[in-house]
PDB file of N, CA and C in Angstrom:
ATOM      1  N   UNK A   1     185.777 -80.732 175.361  1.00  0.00           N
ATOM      2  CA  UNK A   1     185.044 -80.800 174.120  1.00  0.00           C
ATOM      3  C   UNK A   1     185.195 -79.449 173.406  1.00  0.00           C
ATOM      4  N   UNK A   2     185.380 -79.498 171.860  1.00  0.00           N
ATOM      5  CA  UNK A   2     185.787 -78.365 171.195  1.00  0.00           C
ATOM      6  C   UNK A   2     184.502 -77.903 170.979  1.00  0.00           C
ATOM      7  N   UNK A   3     184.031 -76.636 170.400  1.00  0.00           N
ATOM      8  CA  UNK A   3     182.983 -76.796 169.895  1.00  0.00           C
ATOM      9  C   UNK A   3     183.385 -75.714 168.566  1.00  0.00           C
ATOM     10  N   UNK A   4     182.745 -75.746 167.673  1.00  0.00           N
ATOM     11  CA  UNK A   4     182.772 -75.378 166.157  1.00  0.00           C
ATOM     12  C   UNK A   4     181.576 -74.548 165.903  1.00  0.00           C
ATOM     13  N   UNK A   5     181.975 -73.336 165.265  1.00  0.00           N
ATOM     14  CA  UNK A   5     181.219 -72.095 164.959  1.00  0.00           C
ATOM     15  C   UNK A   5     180.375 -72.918 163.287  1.00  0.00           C
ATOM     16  N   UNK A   6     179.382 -72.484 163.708  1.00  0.00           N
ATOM     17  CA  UNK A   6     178.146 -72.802 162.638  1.00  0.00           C
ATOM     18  C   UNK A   6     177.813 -71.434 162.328  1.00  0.00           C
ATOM     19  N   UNK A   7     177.766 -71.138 161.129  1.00  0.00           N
ATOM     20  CA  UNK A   7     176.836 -69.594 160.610  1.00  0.00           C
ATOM     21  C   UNK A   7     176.330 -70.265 159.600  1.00  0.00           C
ATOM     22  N   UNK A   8     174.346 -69.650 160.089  1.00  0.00           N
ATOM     23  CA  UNK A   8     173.637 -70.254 158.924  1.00  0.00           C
ATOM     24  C   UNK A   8     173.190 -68.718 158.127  1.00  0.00           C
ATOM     25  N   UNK A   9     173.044 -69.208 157.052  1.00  0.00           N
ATOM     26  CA  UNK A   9     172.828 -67.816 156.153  1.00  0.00           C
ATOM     27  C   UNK A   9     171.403 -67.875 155.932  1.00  0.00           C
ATOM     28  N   UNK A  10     170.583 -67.317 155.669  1.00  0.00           N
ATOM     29  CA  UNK A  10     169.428 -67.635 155.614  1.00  0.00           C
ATOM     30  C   UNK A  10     169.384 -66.152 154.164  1.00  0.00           C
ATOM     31  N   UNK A  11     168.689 -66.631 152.861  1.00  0.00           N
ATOM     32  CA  UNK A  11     168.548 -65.497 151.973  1.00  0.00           C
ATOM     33  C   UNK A  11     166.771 -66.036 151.882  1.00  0.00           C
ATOM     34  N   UNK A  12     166.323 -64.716 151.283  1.00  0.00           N
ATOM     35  CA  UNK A  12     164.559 -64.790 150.683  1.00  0.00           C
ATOM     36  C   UNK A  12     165.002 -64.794 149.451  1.00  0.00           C
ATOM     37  N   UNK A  13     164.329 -65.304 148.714  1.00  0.00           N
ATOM     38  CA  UNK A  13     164.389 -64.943 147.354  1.00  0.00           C
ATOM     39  C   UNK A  13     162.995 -64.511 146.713  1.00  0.00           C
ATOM     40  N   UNK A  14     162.748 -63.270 146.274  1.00  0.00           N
ATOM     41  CA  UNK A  14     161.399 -62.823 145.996  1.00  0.00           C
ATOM     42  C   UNK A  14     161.518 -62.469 144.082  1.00  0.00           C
ATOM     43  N   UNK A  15     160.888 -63.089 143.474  1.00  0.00           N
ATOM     44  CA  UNK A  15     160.737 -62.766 142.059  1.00  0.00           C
ATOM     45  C   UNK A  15     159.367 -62.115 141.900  1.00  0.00           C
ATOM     46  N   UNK A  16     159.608 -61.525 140.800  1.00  0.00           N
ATOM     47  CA  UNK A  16     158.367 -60.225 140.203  1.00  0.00           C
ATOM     48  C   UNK A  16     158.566 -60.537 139.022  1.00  0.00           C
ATOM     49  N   UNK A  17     157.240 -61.012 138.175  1.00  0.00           N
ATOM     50  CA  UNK A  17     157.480 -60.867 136.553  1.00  0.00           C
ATOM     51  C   UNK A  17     156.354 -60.285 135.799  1.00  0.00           C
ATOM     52  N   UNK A  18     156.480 -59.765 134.781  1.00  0.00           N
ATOM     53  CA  UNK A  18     155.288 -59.730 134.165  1.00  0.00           C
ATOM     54  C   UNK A  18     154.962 -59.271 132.950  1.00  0.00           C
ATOM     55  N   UNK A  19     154.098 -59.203 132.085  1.00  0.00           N
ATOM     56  CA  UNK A  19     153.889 -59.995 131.024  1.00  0.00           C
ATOM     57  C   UNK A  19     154.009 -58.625 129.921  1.00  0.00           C
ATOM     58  N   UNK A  20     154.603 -57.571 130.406  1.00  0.00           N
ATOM     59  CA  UNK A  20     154.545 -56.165 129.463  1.00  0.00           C
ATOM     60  C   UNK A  20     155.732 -56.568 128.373  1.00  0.00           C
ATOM     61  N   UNK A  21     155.776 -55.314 128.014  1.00  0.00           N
ATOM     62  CA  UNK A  21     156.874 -54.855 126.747  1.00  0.00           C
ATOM     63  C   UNK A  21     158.615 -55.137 127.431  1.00  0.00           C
ATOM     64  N   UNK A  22     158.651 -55.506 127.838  1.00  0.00           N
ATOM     65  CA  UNK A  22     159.810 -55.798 128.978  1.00  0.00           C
ATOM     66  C   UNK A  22     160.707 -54.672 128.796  1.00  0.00           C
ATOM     67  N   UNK A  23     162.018 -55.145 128.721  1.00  0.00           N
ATOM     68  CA  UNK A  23     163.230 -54.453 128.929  1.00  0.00           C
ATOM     69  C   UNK A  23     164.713 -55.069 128.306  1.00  0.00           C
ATOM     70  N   UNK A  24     165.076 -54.208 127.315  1.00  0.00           N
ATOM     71  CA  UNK A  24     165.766 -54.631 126.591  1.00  0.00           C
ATOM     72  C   UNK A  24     167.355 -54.218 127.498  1.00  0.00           C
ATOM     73  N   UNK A  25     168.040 -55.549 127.489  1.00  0.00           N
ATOM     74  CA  UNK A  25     169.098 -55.764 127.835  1.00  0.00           C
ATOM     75  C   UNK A  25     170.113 -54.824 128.354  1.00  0.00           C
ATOM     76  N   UNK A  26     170.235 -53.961 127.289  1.00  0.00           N
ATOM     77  CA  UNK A  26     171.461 -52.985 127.071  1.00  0.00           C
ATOM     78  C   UNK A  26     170.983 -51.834 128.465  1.00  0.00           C
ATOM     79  N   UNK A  27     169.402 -51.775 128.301  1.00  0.00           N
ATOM     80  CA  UNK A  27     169.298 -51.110 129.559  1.00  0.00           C
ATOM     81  C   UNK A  27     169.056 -51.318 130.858  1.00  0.00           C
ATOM     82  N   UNK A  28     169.113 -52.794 131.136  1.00  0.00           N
ATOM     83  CA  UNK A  28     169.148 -53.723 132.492  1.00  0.00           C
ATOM     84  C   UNK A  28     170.043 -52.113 133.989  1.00  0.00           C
ATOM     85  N   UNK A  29     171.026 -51.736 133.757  1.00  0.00           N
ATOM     86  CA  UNK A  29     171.548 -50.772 134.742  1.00  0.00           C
ATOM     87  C   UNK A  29     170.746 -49.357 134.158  1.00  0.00           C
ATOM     88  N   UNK A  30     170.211 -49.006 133.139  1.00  0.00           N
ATOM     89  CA  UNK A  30     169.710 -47.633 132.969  1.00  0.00           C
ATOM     90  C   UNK A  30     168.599 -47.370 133.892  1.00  0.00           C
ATOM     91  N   UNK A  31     167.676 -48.924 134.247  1.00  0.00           N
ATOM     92  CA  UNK A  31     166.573 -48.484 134.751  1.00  0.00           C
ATOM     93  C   UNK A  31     166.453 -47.939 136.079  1.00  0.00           C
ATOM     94  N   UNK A  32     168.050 -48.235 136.744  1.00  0.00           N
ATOM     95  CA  UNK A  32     167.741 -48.217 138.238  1.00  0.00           C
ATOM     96  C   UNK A  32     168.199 -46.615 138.074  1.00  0.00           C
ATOM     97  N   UNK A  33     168.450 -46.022 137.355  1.00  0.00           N
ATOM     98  CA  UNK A  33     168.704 -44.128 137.413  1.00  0.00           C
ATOM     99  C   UNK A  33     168.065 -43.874 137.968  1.00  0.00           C
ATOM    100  N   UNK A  34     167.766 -42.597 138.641  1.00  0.00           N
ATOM    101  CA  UNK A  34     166.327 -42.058 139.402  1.00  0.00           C
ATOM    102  C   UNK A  34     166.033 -41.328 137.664  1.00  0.00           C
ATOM    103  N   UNK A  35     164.608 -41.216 137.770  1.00  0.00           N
ATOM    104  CA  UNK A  35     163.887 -40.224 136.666  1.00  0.00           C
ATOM    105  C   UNK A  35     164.309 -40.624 135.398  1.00  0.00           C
ATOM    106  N   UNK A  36     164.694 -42.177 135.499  1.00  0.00           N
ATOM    107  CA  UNK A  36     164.856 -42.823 133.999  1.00  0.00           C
ATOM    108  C   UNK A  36     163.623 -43.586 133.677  1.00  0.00           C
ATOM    109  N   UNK A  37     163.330 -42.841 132.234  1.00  0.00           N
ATOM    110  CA  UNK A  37     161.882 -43.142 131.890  1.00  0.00           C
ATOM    111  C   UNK A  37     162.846 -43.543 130.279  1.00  0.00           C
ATOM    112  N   UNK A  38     162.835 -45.250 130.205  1.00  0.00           N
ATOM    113  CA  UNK A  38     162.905 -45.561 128.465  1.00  0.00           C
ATOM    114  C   UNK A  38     162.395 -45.271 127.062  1.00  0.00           C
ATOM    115  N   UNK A  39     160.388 -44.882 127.595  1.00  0.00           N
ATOM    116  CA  UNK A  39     159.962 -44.311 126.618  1.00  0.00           C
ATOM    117  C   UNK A  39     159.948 -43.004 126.961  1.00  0.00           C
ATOM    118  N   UNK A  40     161.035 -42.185 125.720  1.00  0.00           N
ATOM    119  CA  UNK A  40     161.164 -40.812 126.324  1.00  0.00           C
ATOM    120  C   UNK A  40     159.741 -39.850 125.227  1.00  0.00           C
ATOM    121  N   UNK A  41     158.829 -40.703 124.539  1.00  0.00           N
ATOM    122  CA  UNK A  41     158.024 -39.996 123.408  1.00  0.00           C
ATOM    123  C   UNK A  41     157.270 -38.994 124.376  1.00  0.00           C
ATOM    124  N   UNK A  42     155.875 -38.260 123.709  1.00  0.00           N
ATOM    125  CA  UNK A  42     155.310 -37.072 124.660  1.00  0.00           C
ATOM    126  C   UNK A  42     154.051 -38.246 125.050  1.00  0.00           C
ATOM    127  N   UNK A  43     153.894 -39.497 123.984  1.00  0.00           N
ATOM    128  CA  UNK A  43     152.587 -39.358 124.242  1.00  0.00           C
ATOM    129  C   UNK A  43     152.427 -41.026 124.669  1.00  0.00           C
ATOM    130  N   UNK A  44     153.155 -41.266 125.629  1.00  0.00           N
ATOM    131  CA  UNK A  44     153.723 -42.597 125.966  1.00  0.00           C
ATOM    132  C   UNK A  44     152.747 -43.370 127.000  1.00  0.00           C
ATOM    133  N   UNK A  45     152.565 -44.299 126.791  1.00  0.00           N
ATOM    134  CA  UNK A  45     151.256 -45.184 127.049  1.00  0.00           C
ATOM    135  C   UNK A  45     151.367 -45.662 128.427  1.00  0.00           C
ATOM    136  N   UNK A  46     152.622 -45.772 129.524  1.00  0.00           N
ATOM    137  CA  UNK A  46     152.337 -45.946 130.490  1.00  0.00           C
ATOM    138  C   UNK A  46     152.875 -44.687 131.454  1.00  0.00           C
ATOM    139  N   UNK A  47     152.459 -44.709 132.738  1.00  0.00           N
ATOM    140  CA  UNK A  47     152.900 -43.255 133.702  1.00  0.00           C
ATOM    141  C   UNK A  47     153.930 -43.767 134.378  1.00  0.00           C
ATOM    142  N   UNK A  48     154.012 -42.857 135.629  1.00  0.00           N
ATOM    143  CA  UNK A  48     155.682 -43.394 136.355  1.00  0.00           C
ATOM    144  C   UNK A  48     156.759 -41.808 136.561  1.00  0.00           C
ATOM    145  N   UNK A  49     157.328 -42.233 137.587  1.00  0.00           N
ATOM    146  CA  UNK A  49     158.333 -41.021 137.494  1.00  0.00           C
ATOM    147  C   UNK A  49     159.532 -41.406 137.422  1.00  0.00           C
ATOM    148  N   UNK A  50     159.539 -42.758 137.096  1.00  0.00           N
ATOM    149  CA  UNK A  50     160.751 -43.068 136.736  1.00  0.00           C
ATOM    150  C   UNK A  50     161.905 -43.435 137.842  1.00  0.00           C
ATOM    151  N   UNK A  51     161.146 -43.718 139.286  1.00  0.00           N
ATOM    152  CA  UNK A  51     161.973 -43.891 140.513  1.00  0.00           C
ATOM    153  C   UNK A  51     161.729 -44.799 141.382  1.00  0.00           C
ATOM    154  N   UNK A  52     160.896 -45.768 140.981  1.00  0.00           N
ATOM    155  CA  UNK A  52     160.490 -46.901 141.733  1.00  0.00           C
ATOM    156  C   UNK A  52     161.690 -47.973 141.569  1.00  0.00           C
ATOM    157  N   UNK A  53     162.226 -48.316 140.593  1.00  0.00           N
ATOM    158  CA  UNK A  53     163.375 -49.227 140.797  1.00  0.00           C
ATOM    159  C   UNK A  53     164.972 -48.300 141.151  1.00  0.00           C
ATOM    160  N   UNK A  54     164.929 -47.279 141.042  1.00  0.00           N
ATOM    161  CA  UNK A  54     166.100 -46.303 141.761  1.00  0.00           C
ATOM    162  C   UNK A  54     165.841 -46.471 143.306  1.00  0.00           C
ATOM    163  N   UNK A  55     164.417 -46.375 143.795  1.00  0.00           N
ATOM    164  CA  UNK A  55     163.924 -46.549 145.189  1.00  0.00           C
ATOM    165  C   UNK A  55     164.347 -47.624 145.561  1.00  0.00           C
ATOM    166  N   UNK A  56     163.981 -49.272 144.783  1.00  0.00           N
ATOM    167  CA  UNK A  56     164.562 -50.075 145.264  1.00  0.00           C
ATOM    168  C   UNK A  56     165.525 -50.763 145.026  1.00  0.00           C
ATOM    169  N   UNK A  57     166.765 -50.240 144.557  1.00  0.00           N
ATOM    170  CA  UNK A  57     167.958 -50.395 144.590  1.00  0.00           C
ATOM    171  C   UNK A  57     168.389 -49.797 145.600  1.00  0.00           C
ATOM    172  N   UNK A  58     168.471 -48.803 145.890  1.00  0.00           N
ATOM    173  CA  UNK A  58     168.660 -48.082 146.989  1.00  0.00           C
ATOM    174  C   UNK A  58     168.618 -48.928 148.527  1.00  0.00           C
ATOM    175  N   UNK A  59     166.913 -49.541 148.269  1.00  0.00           N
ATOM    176  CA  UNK A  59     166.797 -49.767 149.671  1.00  0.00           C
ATOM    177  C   UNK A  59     167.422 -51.566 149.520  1.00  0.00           C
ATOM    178  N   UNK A  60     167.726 -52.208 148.474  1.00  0.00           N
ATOM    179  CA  UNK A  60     168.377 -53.599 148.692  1.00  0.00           C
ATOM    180  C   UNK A  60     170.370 -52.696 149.029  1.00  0.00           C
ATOM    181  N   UNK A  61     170.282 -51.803 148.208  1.00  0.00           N
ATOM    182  CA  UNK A  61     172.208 -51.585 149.123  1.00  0.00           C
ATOM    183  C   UNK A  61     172.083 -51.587 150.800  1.00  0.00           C
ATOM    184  N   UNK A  62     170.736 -50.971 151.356  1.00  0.00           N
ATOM    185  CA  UNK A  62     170.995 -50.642 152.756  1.00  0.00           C
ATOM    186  C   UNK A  62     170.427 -52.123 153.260  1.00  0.00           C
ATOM    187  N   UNK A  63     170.235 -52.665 152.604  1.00  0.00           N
ATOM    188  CA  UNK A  63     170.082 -53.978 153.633  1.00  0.00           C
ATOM    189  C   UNK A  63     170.918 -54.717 152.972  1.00  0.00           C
ATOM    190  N   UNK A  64     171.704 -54.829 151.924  1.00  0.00           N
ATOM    191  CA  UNK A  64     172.801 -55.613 151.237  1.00  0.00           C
ATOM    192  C   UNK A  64     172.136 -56.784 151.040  1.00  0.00           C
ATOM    193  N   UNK A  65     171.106 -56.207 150.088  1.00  0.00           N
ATOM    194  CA  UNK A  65     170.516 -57.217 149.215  1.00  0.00           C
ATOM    195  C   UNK A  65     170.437 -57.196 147.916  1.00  0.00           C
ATOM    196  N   UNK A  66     170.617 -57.928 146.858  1.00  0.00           N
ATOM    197  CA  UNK A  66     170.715 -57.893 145.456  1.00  0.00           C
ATOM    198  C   UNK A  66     169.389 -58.051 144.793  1.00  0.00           C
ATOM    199  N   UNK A  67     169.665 -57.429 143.681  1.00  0.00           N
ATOM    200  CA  UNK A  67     168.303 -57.100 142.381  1.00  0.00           C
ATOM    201  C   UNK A  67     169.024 -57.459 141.264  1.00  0.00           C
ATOM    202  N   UNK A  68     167.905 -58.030 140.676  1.00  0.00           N
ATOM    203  CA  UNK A  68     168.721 -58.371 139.107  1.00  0.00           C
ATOM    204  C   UNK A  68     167.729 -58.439 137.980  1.00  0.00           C
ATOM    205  N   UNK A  69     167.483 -57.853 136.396  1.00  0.00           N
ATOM    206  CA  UNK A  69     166.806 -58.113 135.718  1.00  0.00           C
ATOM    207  C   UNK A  69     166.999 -59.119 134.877  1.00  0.00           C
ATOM    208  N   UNK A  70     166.210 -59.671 133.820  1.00  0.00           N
ATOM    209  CA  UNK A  70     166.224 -60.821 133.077  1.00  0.00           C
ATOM    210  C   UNK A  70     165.056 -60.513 132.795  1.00  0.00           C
ATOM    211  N   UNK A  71     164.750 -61.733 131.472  1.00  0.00           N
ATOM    212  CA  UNK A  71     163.449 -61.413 130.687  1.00  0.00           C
ATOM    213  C   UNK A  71     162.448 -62.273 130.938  1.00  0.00           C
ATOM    214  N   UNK A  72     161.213 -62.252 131.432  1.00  0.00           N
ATOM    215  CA  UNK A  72     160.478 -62.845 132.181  1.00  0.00           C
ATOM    216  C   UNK A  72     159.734 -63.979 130.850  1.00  0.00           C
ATOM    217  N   UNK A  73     159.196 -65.144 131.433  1.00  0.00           N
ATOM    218  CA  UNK A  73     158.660 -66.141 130.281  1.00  0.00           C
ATOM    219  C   UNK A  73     157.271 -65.709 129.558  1.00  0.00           C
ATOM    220  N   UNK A  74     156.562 -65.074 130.071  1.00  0.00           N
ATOM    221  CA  UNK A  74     155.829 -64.362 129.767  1.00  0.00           C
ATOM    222  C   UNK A  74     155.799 -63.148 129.076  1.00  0.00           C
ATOM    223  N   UNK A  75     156.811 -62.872 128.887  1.00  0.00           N
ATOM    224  CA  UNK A  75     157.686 -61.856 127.535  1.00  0.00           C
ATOM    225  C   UNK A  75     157.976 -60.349 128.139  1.00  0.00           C
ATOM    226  N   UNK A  76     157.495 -60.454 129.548  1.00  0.00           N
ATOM    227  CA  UNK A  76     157.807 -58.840 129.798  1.00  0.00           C
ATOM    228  C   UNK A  76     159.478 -58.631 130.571  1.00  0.00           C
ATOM    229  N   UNK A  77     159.538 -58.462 131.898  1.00  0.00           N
ATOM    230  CA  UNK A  77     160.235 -58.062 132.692  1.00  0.00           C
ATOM    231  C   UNK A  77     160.285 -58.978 133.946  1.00  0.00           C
ATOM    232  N   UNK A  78     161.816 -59.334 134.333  1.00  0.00           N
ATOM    233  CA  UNK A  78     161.136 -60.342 135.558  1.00  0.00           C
ATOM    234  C   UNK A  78     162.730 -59.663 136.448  1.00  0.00           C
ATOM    235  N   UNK A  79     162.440 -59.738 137.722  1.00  0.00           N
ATOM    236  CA  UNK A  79     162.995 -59.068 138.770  1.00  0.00           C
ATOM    237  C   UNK A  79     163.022 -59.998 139.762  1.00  0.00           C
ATOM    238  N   UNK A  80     164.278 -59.978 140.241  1.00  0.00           N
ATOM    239  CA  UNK A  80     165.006 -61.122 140.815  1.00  0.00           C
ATOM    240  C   UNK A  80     165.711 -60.163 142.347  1.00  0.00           C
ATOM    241  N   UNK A  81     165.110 -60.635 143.378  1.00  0.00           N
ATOM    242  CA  UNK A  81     165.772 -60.027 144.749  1.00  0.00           C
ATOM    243  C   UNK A  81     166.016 -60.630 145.511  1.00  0.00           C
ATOM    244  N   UNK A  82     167.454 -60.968 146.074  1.00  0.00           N
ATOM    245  CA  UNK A  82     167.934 -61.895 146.842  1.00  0.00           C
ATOM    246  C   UNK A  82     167.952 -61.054 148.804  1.00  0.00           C
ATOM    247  N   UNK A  83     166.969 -61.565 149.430  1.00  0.00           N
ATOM    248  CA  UNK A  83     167.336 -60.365 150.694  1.00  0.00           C
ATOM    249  C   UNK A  83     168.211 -61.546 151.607  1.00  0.00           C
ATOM    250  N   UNK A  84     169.108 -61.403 151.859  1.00  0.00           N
ATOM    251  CA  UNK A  84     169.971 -62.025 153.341  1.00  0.00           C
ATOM    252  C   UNK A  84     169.013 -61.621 154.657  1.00  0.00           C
ATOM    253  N   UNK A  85     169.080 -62.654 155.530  1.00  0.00           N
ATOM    254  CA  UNK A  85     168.456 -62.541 156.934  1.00  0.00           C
ATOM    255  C   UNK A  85     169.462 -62.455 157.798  1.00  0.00           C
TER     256      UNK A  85
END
């Protein structure tokens, strides 16, 4: 009896959206910079250092998992992470 290799893939898929000022297109790759802040004004309405999505880009390469932006239905930002098991 032969027997035949099975590989099951198993991915999570975890979405994040939400209902802010989102993120305009052109800068979908700017955000993952470290210390990229879009509103560069002095007196800019939300905080941040600008390294939370640099952080997790980072940590989906070391597990070779994908991130992706798009514009959430709720008009802000929606975040798309595919993790492999």
């Amino acid at each position: 009896m032969s027997r035949k290799s099975c590989i099951a893939i198993i991915i999570v898929c975890v979405m994040v959206s939400d209902d802010g000022q989102g993120i305009d297109p052109k800068d979908y790759q700017t955000v993952f910079i470290p210390f990229t802040r879009l509103d560069k004004s002095r007196s800019r309405k939300t905080g941040g250092l600008g390294v939370g999505l640099a952080i997790t880009k980072g940590a989906c390469k070391k597990i070779k998992a994908e991130i992706s932006i798009s514009q959430s239905h709720l008009g802000g930002a929606r975040f798309d992470l595919r993790i492999p098991l």
